[in-house]
C-alpha atoms as a PDB file:
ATOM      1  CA  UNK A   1      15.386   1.002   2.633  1.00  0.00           C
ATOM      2  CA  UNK A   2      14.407  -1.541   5.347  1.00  0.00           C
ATOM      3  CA  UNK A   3      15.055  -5.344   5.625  1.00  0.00           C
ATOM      4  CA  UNK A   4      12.324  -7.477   4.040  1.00  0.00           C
ATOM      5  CA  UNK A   5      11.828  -8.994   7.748  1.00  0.00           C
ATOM      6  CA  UNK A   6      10.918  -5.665   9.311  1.00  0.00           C
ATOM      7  CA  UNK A   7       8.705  -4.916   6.429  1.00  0.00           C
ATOM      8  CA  UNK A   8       6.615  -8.204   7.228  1.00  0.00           C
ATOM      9  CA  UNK A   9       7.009  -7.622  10.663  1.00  0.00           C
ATOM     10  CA  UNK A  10       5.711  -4.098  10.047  1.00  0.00           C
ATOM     11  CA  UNK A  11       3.140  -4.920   7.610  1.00  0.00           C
ATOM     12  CA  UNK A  12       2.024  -7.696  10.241  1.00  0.00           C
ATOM     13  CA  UNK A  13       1.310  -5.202  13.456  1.00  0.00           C
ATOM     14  CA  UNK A  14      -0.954  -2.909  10.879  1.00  0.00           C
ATOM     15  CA  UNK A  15      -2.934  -6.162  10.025  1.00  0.00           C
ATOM     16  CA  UNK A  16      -3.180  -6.724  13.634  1.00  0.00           C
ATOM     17  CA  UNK A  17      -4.489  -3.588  14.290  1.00  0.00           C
ATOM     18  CA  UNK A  18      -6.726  -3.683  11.294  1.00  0.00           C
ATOM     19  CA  UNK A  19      -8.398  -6.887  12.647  1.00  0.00           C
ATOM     20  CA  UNK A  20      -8.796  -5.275  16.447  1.00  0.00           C
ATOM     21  CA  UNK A  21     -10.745  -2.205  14.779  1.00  0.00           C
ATOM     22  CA  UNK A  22     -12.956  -4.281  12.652  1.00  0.00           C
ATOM     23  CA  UNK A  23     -11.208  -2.983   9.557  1.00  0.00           C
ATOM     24  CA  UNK A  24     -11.021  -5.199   5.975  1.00  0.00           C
ATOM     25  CA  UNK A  25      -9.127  -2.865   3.942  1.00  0.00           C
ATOM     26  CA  UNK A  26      -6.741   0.041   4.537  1.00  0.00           C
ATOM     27  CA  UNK A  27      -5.117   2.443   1.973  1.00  0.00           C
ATOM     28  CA  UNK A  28      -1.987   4.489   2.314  1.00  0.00           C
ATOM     29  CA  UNK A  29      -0.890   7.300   0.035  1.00  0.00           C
ATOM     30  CA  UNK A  30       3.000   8.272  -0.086  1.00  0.00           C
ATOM     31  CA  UNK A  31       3.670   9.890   2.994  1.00  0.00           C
ATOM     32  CA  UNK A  32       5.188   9.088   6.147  1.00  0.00           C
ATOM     33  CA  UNK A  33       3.664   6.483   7.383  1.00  0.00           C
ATOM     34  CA  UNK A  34       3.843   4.825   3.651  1.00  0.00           C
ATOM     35  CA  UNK A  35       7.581   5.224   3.887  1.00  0.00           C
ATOM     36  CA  UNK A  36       7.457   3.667   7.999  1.00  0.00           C
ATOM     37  CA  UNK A  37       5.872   0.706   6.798  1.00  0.00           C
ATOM     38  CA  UNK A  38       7.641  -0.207   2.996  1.00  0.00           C
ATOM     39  CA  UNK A  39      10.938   1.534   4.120  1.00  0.00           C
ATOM     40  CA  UNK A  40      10.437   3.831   1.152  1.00  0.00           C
ATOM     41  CA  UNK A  41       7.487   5.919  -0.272  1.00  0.00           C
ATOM     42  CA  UNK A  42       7.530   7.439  -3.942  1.00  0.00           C
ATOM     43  CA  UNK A  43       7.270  11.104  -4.461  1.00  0.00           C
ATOM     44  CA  UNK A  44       3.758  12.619  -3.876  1.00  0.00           C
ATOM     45  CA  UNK A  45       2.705  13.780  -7.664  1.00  0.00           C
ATOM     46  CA  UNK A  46      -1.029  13.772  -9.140  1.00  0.00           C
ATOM     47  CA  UNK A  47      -0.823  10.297 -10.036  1.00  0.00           C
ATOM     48  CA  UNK A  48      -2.805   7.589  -8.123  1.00  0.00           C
ATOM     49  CA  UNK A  49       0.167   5.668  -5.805  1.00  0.00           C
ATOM     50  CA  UNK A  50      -1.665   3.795  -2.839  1.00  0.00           C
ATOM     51  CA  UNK A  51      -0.674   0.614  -0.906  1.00  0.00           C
ATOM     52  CA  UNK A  52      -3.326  -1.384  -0.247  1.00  0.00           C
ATOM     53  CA  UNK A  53      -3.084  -3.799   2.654  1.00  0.00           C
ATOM     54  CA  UNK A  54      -6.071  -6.387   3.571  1.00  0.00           C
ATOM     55  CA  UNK A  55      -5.958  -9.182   6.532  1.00  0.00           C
ATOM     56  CA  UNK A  56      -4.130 -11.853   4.045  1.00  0.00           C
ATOM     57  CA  UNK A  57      -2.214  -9.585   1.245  1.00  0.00           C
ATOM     58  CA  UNK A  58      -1.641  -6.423  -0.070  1.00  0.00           C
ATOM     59  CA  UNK A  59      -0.495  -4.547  -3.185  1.00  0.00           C
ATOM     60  CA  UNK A  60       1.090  -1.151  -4.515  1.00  0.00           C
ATOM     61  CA  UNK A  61      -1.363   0.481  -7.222  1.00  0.00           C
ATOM     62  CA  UNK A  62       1.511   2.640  -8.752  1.00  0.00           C
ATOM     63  CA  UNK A  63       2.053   4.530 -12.202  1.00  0.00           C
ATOM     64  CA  UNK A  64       4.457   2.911 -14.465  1.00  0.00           C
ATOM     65  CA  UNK A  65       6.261   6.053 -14.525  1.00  0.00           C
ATOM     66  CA  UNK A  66       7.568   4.927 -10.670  1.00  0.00           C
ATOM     67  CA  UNK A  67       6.882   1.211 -10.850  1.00  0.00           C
ATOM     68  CA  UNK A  68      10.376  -0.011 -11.317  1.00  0.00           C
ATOM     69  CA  UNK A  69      11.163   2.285  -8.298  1.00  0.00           C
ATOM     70  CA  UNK A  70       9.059   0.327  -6.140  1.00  0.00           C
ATOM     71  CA  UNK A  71      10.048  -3.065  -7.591  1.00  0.00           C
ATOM     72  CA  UNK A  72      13.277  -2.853  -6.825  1.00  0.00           C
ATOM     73  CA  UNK A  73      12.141  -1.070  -3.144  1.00  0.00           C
ATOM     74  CA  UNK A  74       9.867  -4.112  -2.159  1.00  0.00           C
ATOM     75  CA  UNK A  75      10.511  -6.621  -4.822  1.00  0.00           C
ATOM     76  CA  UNK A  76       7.898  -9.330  -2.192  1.00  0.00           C
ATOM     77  CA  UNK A  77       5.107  -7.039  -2.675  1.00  0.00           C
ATOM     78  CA  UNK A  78       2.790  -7.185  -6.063  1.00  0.00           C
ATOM     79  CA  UNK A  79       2.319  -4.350  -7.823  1.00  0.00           C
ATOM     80  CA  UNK A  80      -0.440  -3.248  -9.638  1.00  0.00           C
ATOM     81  CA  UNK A  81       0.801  -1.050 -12.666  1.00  0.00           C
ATOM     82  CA  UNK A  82      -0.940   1.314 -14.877  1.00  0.00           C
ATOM     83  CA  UNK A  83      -0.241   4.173 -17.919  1.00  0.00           C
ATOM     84  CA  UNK A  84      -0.471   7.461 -18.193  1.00  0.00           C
ATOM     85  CA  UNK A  85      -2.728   7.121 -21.032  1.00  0.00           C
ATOM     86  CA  UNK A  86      -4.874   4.672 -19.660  1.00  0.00           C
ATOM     87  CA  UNK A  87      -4.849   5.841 -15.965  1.00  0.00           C
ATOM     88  CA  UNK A  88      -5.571   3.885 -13.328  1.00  0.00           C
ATOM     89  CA  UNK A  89      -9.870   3.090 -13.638  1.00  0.00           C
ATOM     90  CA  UNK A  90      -8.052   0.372 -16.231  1.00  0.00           C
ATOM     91  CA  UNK A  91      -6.423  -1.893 -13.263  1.00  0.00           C
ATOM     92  CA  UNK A  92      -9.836  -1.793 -11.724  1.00  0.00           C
ATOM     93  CA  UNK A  93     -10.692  -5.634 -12.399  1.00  0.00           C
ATOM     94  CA  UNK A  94      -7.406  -6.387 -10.726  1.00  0.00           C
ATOM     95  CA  UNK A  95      -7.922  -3.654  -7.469  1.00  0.00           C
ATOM     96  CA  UNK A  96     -11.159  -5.643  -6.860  1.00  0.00           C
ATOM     97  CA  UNK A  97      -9.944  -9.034  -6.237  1.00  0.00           C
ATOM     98  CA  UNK A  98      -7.178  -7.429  -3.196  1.00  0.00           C
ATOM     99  CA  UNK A  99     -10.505  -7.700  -1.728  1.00  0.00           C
ATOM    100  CA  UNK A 100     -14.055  -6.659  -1.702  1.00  0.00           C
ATOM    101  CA  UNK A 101     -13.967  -4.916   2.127  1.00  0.00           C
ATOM    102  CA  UNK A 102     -17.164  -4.434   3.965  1.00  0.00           C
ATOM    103  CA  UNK A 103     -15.276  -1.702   6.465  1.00  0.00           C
ATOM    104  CA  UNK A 104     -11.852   0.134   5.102  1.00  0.00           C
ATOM    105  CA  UNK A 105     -10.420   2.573   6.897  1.00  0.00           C
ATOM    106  CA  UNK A 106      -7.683   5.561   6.178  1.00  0.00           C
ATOM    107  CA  UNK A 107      -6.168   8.231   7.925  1.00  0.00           C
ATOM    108  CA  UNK A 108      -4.149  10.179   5.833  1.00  0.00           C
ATOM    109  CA  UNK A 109      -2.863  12.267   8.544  1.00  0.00           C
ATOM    110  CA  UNK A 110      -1.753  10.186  11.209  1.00  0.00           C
ATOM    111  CA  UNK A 111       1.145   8.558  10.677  1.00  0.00           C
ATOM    112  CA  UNK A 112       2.305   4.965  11.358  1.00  0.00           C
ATOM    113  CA  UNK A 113       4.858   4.640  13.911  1.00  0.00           C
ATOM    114  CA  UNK A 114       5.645   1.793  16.695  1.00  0.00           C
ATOM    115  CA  UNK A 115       2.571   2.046  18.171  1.00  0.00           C
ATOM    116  CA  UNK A 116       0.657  -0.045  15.759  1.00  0.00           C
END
């Protein structure tokens, strides 16, 4: 687990880059560069789990089943929960005011380190 501070600071330098490359939204899936930037990153399973950052906010679109897990990891961050039985198309009301992005970007396989 990180500090809240060098989450911010973290979440701050993606925005930054974000803005430079003309990007509105970005989405990160658990992986490396997931755990780099909330200081923790749930365990990959078939279940949608993606941080979603914009210029002025963010959230974590995670399955109930791990959402107390990630409360407790990054209690500032909001968290957009769903069920098993309902899956995650329910939440989509809430997924659409984060922000309605004109460019997004994602690279799943390049990870986040102090370069950003």
């Amino acid at each position: 687990m990180i500090a809240a501070a060098t989450r911010v600071q973290r979440l701050d330098a993606l925005r930054t880059q974000m803005k430079r490359a003309g990007i509105d939204l970005t989405a990160v899936a658990p992986s490396d560069s997931l755990r780099y930037l909330l200081g923790f990153a749930p365990k990959y399973d078939e279940r949608a789990c993606v941080l979603l950052v914009t210029a002025t906010g963010g959230c974590v679109v995670m399955p109930d089943l791990n959402a107390d897990q990630a409360a407790a990891e990054v209690p500032e961050l909001e968290l957009v929960r769903w069920s098993d039985d309902a899956g995650p198309e329910t939440r989509s009301a809430r997924l659409a005011q984060v922000g309605a992005p004109r460019r997004g970007g994602s690279r799943p396989t390049r990870r986040c380190g102090p370069t950003i």
